[in-house]
Each structure stands twice: as C-alpha cells, then as structure tokens.
PDB file of N, CA and C in Angstrom:
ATOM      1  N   UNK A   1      19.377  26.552-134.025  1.00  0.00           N
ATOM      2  CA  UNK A   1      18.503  25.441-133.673  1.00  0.00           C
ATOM      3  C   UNK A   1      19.315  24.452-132.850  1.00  0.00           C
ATOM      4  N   UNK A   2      18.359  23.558-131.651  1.00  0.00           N
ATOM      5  CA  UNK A   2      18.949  23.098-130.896  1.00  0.00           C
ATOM      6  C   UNK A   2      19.527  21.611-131.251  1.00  0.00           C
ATOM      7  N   UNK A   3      19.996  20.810-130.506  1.00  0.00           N
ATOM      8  CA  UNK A   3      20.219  19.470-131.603  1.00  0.00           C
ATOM      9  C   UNK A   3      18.956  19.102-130.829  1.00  0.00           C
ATOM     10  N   UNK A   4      18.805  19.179-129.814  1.00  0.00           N
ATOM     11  CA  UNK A   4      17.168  17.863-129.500  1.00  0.00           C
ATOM     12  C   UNK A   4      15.741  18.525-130.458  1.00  0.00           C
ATOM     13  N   UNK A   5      16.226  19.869-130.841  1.00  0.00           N
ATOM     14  CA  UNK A   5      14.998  20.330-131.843  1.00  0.00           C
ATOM     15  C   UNK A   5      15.267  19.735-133.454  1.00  0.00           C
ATOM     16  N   UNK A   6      16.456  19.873-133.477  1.00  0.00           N
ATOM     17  CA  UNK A   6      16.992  19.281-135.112  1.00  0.00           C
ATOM     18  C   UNK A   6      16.331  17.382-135.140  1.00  0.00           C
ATOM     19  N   UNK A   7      16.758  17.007-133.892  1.00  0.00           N
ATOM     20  CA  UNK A   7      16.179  15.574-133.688  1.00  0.00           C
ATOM     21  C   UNK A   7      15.080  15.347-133.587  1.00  0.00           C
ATOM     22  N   UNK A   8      14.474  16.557-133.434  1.00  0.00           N
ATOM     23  CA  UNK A   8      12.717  16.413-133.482  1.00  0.00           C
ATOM     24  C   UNK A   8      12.209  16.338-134.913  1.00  0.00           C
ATOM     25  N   UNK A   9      12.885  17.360-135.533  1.00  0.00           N
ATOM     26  CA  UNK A   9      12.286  17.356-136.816  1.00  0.00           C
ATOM     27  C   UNK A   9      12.464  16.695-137.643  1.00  0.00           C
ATOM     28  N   UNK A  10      13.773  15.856-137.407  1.00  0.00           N
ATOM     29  CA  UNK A  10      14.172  14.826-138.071  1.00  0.00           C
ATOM     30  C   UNK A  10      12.978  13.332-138.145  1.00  0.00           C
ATOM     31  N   UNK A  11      12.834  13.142-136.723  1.00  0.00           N
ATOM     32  CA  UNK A  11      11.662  12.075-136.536  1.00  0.00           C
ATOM     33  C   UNK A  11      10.531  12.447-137.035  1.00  0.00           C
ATOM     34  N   UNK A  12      10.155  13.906-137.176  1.00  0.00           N
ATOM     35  CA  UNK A  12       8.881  13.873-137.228  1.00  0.00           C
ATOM     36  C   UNK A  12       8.821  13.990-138.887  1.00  0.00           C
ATOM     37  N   UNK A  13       9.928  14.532-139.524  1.00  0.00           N
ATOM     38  CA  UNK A  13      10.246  14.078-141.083  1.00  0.00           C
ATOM     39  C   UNK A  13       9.987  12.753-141.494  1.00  0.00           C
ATOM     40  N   UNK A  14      10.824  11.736-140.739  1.00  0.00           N
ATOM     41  CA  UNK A  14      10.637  10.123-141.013  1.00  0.00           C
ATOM     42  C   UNK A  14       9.388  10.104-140.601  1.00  0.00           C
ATOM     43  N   UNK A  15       8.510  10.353-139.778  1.00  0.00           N
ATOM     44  CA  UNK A  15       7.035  10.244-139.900  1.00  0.00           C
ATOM     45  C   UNK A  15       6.188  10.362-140.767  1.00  0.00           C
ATOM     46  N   UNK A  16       7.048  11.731-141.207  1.00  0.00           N
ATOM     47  CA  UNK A  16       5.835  11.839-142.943  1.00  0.00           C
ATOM     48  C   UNK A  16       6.032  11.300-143.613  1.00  0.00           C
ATOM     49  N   UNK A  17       7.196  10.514-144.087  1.00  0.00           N
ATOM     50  CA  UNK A  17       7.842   9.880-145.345  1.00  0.00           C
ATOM     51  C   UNK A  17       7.069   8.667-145.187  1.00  0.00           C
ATOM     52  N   UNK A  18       7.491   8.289-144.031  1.00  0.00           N
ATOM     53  CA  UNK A  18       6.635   6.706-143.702  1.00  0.00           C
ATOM     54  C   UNK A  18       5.398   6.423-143.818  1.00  0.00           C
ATOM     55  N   UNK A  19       4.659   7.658-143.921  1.00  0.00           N
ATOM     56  CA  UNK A  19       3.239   7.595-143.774  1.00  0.00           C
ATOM     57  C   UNK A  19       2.804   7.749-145.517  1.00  0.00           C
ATOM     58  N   UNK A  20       3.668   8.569-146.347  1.00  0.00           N
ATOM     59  CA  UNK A  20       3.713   8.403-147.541  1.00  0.00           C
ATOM     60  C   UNK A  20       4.101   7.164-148.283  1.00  0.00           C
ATOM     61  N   UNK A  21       4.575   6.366-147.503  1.00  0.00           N
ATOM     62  CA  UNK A  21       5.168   5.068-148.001  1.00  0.00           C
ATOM     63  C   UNK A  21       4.232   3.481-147.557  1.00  0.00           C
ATOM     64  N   UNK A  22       3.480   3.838-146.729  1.00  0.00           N
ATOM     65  CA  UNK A  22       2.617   3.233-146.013  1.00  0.00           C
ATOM     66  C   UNK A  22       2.862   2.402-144.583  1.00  0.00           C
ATOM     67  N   UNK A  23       3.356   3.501-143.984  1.00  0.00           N
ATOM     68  CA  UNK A  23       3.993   3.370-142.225  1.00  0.00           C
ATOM     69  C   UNK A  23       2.958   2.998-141.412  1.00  0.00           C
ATOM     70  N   UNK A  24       2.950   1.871-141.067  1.00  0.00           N
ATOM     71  CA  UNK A  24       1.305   1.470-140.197  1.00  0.00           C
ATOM     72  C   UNK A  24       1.249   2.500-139.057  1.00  0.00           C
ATOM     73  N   UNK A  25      -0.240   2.851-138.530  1.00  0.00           N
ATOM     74  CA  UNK A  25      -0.202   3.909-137.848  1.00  0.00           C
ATOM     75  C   UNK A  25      -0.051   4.059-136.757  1.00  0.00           C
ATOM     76  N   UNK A  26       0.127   2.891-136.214  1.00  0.00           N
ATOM     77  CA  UNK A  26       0.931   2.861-134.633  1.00  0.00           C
ATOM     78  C   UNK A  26       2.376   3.426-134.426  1.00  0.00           C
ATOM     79  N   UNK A  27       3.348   3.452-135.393  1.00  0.00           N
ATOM     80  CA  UNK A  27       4.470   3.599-136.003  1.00  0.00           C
ATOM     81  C   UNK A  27       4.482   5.202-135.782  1.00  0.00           C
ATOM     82  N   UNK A  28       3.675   5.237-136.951  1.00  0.00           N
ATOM     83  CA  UNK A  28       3.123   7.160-136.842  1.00  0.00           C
ATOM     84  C   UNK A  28       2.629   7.656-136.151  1.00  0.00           C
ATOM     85  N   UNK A  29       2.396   7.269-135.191  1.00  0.00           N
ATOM     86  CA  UNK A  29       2.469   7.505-133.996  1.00  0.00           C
ATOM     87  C   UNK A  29       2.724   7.990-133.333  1.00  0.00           C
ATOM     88  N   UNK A  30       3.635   6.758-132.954  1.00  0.00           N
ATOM     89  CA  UNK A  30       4.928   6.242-132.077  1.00  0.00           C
ATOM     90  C   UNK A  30       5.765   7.274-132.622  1.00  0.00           C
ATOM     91  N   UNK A  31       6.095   7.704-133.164  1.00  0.00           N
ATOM     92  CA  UNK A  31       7.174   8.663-133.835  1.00  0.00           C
ATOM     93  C   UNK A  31       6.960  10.054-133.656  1.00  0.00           C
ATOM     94  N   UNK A  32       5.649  10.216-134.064  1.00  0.00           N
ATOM     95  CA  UNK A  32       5.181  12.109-133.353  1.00  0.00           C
ATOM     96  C   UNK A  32       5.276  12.333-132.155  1.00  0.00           C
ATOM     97  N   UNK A  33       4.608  10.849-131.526  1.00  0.00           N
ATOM     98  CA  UNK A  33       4.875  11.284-129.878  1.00  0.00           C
ATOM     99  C   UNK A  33       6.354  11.241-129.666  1.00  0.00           C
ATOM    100  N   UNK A  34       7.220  10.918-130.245  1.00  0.00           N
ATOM    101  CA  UNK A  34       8.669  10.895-129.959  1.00  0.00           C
ATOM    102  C   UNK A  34       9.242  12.045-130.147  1.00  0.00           C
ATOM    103  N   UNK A  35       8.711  12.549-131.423  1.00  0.00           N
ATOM    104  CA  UNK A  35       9.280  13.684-132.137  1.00  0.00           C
ATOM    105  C   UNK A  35       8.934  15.190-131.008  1.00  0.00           C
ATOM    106  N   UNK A  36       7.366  14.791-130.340  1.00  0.00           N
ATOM    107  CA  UNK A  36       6.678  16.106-129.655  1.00  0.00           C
ATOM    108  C   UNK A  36       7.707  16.095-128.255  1.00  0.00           C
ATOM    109  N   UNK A  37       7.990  14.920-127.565  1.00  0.00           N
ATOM    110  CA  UNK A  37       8.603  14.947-126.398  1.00  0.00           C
ATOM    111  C   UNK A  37       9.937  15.049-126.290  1.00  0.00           C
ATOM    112  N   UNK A  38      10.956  15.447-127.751  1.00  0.00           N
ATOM    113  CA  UNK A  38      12.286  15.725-127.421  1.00  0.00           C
ATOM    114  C   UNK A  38      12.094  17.259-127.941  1.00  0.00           C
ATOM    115  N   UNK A  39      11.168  17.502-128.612  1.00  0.00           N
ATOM    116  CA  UNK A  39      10.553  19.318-128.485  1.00  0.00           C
ATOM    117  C   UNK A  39       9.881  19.654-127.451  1.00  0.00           C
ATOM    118  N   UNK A  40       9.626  18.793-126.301  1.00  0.00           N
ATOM    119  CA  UNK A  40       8.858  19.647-125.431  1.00  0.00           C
ATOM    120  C   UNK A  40      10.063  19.489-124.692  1.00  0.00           C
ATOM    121  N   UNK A  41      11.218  18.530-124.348  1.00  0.00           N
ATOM    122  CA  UNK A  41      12.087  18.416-123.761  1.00  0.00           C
ATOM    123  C   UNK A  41      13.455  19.975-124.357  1.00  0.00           C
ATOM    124  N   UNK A  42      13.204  20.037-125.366  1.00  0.00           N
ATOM    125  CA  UNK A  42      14.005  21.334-125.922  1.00  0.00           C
ATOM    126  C   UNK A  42      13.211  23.067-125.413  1.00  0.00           C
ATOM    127  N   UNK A  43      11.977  22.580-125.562  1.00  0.00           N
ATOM    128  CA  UNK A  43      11.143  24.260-125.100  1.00  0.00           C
ATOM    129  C   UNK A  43      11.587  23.968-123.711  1.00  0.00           C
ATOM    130  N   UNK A  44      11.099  23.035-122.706  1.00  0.00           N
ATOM    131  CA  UNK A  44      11.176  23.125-121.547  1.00  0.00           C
ATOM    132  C   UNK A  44      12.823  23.798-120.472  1.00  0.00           C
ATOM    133  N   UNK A  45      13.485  23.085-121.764  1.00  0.00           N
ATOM    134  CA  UNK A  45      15.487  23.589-121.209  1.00  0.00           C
ATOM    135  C   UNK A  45      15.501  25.045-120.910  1.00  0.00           C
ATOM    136  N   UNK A  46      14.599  25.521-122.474  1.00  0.00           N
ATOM    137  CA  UNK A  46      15.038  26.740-122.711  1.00  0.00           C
ATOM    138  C   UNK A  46      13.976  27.579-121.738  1.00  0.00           C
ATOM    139  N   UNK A  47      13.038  26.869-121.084  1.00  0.00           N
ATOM    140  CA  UNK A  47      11.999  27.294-120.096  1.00  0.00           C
ATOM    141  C   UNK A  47      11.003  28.770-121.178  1.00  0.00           C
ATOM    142  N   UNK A  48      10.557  27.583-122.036  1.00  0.00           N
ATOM    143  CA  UNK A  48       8.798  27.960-122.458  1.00  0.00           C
ATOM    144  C   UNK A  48       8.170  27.268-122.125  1.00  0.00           C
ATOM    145  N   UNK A  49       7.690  27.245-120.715  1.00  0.00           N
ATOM    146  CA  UNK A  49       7.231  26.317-120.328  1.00  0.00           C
ATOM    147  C   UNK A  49       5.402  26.306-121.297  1.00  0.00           C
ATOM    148  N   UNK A  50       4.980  27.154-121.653  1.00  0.00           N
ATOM    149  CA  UNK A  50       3.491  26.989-122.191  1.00  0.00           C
ATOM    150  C   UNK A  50       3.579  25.905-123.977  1.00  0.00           C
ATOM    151  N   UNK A  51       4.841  26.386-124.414  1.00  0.00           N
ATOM    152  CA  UNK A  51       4.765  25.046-125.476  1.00  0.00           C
ATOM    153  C   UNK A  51       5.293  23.901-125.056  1.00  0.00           C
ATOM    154  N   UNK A  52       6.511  23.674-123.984  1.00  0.00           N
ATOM    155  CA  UNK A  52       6.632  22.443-123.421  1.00  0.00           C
ATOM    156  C   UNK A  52       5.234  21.823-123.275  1.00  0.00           C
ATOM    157  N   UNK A  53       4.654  22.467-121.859  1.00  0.00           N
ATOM    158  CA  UNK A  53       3.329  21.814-122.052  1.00  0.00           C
ATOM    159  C   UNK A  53       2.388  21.450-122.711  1.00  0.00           C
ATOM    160  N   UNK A  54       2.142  22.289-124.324  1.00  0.00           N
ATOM    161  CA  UNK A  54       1.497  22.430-125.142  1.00  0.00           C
ATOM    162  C   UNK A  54       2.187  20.414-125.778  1.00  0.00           C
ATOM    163  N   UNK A  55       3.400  20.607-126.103  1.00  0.00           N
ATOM    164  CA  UNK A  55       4.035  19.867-127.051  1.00  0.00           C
ATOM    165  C   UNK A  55       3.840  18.455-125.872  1.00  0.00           C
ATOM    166  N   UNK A  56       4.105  18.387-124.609  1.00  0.00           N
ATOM    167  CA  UNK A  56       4.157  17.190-123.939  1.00  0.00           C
ATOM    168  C   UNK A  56       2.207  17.057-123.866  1.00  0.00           C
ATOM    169  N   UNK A  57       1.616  17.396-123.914  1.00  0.00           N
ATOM    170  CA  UNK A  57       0.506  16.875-124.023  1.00  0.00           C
ATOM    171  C   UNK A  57      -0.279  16.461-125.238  1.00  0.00           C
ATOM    172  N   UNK A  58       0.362  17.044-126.614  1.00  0.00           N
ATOM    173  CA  UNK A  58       0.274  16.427-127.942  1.00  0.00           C
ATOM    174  C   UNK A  58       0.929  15.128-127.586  1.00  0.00           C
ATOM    175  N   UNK A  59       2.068  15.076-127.127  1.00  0.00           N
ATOM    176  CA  UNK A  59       3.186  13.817-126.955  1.00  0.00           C
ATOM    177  C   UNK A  59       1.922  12.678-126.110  1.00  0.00           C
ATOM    178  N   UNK A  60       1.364  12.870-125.336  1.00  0.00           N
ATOM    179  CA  UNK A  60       0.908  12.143-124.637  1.00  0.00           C
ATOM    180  C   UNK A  60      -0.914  11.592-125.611  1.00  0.00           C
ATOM    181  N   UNK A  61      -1.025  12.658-125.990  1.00  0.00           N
ATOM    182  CA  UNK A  61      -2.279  12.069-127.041  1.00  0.00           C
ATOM    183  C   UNK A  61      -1.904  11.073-128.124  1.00  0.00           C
ATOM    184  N   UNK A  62      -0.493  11.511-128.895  1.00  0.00           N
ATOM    185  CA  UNK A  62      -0.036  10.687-129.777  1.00  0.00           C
ATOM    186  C   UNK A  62       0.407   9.424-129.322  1.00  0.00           C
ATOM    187  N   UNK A  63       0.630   9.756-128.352  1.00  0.00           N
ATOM    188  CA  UNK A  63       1.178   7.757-127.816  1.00  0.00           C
ATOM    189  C   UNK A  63       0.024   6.949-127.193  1.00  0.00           C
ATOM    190  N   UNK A  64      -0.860   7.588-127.217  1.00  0.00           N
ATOM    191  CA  UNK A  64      -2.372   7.293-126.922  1.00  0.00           C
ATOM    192  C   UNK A  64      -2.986   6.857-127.950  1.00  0.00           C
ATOM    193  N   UNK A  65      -2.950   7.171-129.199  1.00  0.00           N
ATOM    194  CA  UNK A  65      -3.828   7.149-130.745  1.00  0.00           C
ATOM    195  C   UNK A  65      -2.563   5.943-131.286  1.00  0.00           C
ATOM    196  N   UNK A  66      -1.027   5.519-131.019  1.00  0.00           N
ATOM    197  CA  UNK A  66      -0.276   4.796-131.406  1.00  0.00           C
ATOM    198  C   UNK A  66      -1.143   3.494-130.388  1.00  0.00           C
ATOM    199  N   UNK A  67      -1.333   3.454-128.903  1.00  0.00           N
ATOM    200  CA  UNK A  67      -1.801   2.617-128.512  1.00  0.00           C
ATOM    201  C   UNK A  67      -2.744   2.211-128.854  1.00  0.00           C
ATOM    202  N   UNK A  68      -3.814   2.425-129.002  1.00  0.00           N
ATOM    203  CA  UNK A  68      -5.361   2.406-129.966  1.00  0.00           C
ATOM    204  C   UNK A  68      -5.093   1.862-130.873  1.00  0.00           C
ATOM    205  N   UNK A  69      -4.441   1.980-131.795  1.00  0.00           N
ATOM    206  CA  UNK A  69      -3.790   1.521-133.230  1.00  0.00           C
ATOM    207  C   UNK A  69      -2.926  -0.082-133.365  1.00  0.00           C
ATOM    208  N   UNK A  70      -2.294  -0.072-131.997  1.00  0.00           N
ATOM    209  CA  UNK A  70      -1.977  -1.481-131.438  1.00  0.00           C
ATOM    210  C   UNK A  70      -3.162  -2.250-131.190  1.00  0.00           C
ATOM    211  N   UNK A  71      -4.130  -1.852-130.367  1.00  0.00           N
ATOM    212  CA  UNK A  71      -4.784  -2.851-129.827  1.00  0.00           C
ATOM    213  C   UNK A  71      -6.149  -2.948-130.884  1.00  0.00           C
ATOM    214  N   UNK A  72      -6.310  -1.824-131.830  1.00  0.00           N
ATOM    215  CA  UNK A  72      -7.124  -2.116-132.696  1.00  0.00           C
ATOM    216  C   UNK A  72      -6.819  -3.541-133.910  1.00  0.00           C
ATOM    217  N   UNK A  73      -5.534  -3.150-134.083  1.00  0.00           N
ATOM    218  CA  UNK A  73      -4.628  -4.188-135.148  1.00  0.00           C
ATOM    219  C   UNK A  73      -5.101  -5.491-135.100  1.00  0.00           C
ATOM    220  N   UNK A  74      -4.540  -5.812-133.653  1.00  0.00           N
ATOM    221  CA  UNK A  74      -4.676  -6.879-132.328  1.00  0.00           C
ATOM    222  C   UNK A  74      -5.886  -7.296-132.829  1.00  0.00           C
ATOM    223  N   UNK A  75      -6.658  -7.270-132.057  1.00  0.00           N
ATOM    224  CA  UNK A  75      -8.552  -7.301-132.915  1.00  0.00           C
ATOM    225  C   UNK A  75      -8.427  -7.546-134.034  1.00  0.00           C
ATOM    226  N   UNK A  76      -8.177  -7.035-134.953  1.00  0.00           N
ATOM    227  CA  UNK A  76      -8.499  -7.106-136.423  1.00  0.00           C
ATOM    228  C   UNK A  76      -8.329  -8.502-136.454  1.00  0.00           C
ATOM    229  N   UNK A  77      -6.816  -9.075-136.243  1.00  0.00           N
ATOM    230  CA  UNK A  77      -6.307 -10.096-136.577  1.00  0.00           C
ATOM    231  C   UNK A  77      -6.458 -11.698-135.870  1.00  0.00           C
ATOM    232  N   UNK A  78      -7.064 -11.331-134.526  1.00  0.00           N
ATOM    233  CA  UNK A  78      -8.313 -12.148-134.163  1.00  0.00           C
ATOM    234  C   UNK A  78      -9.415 -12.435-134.513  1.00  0.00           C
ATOM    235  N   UNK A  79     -10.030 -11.697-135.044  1.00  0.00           N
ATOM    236  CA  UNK A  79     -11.493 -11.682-135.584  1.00  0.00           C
ATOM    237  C   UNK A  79     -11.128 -12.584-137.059  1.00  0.00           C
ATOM    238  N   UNK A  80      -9.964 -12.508-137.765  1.00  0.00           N
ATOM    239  CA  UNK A  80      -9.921 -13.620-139.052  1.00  0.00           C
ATOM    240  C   UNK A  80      -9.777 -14.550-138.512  1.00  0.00           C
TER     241      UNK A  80
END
C-alpha cells in the first residue's frame, strides 16, 4: 500500500470516528472529499485512470455536500 493510499484511509478513518463522536457535517465532509482526492491522486500515479476518475468525482460531490452544510449552518443561525 501506497503512503498517499495509507493517508487516505487514515482521513477517511478520522471521518468515521468524528462522525461517531458528533463531527458536524461539513467537517465530514471536508474530510471524505480529502480522503477521495489523495486516492484518486494515488489510482491516477499508478494510472487507473477509471477509479481516479471514479474517486475525483466522489471528491468533488463531497466538497459539494461539505459546502451545502456550510451555508445551510449559516442560515440556521440567522434565522435565530
């Protein structure tokens, strides 16, 4: 295993823990999409390119659903 794959799984470990612990979900996020783009950055080295792509476009939904989660917050805490 590669180290940017060991570093993936590592983040995406602290993702679950955090989310078991009560990791707000922008956070959890923020962290899968981190975790998907140093695995799509590891498939891509090794040129798979169909899970690179697979994994960088999870990466790009997850930092999408972390943004949502920001600006939903945002709102919430206006509206009190």
């Amino acid at each position: 295993m590669s180290t940017l794959m060991m570093a993936a799984v590592a983040v995406a470990t602290a993702a679950l823990i955090g989310l078991a612990v009560g990791l707000p979900d922008s956070w959890f996020c923020g962290l899968l999409a981190l975790s998907c783009v140093l695995g799509g950055a590891d498939t891509a080295y090794r040129e798979v390119t169909n899970y690179a792509f697979g994994l960088l476009v999870a990466a790009a939904l997850f930092a999408g659903a972390s943004l949502h989660a920001v600006i939903a917050a945002a709102r919430e805490r206006r509206q009190q």
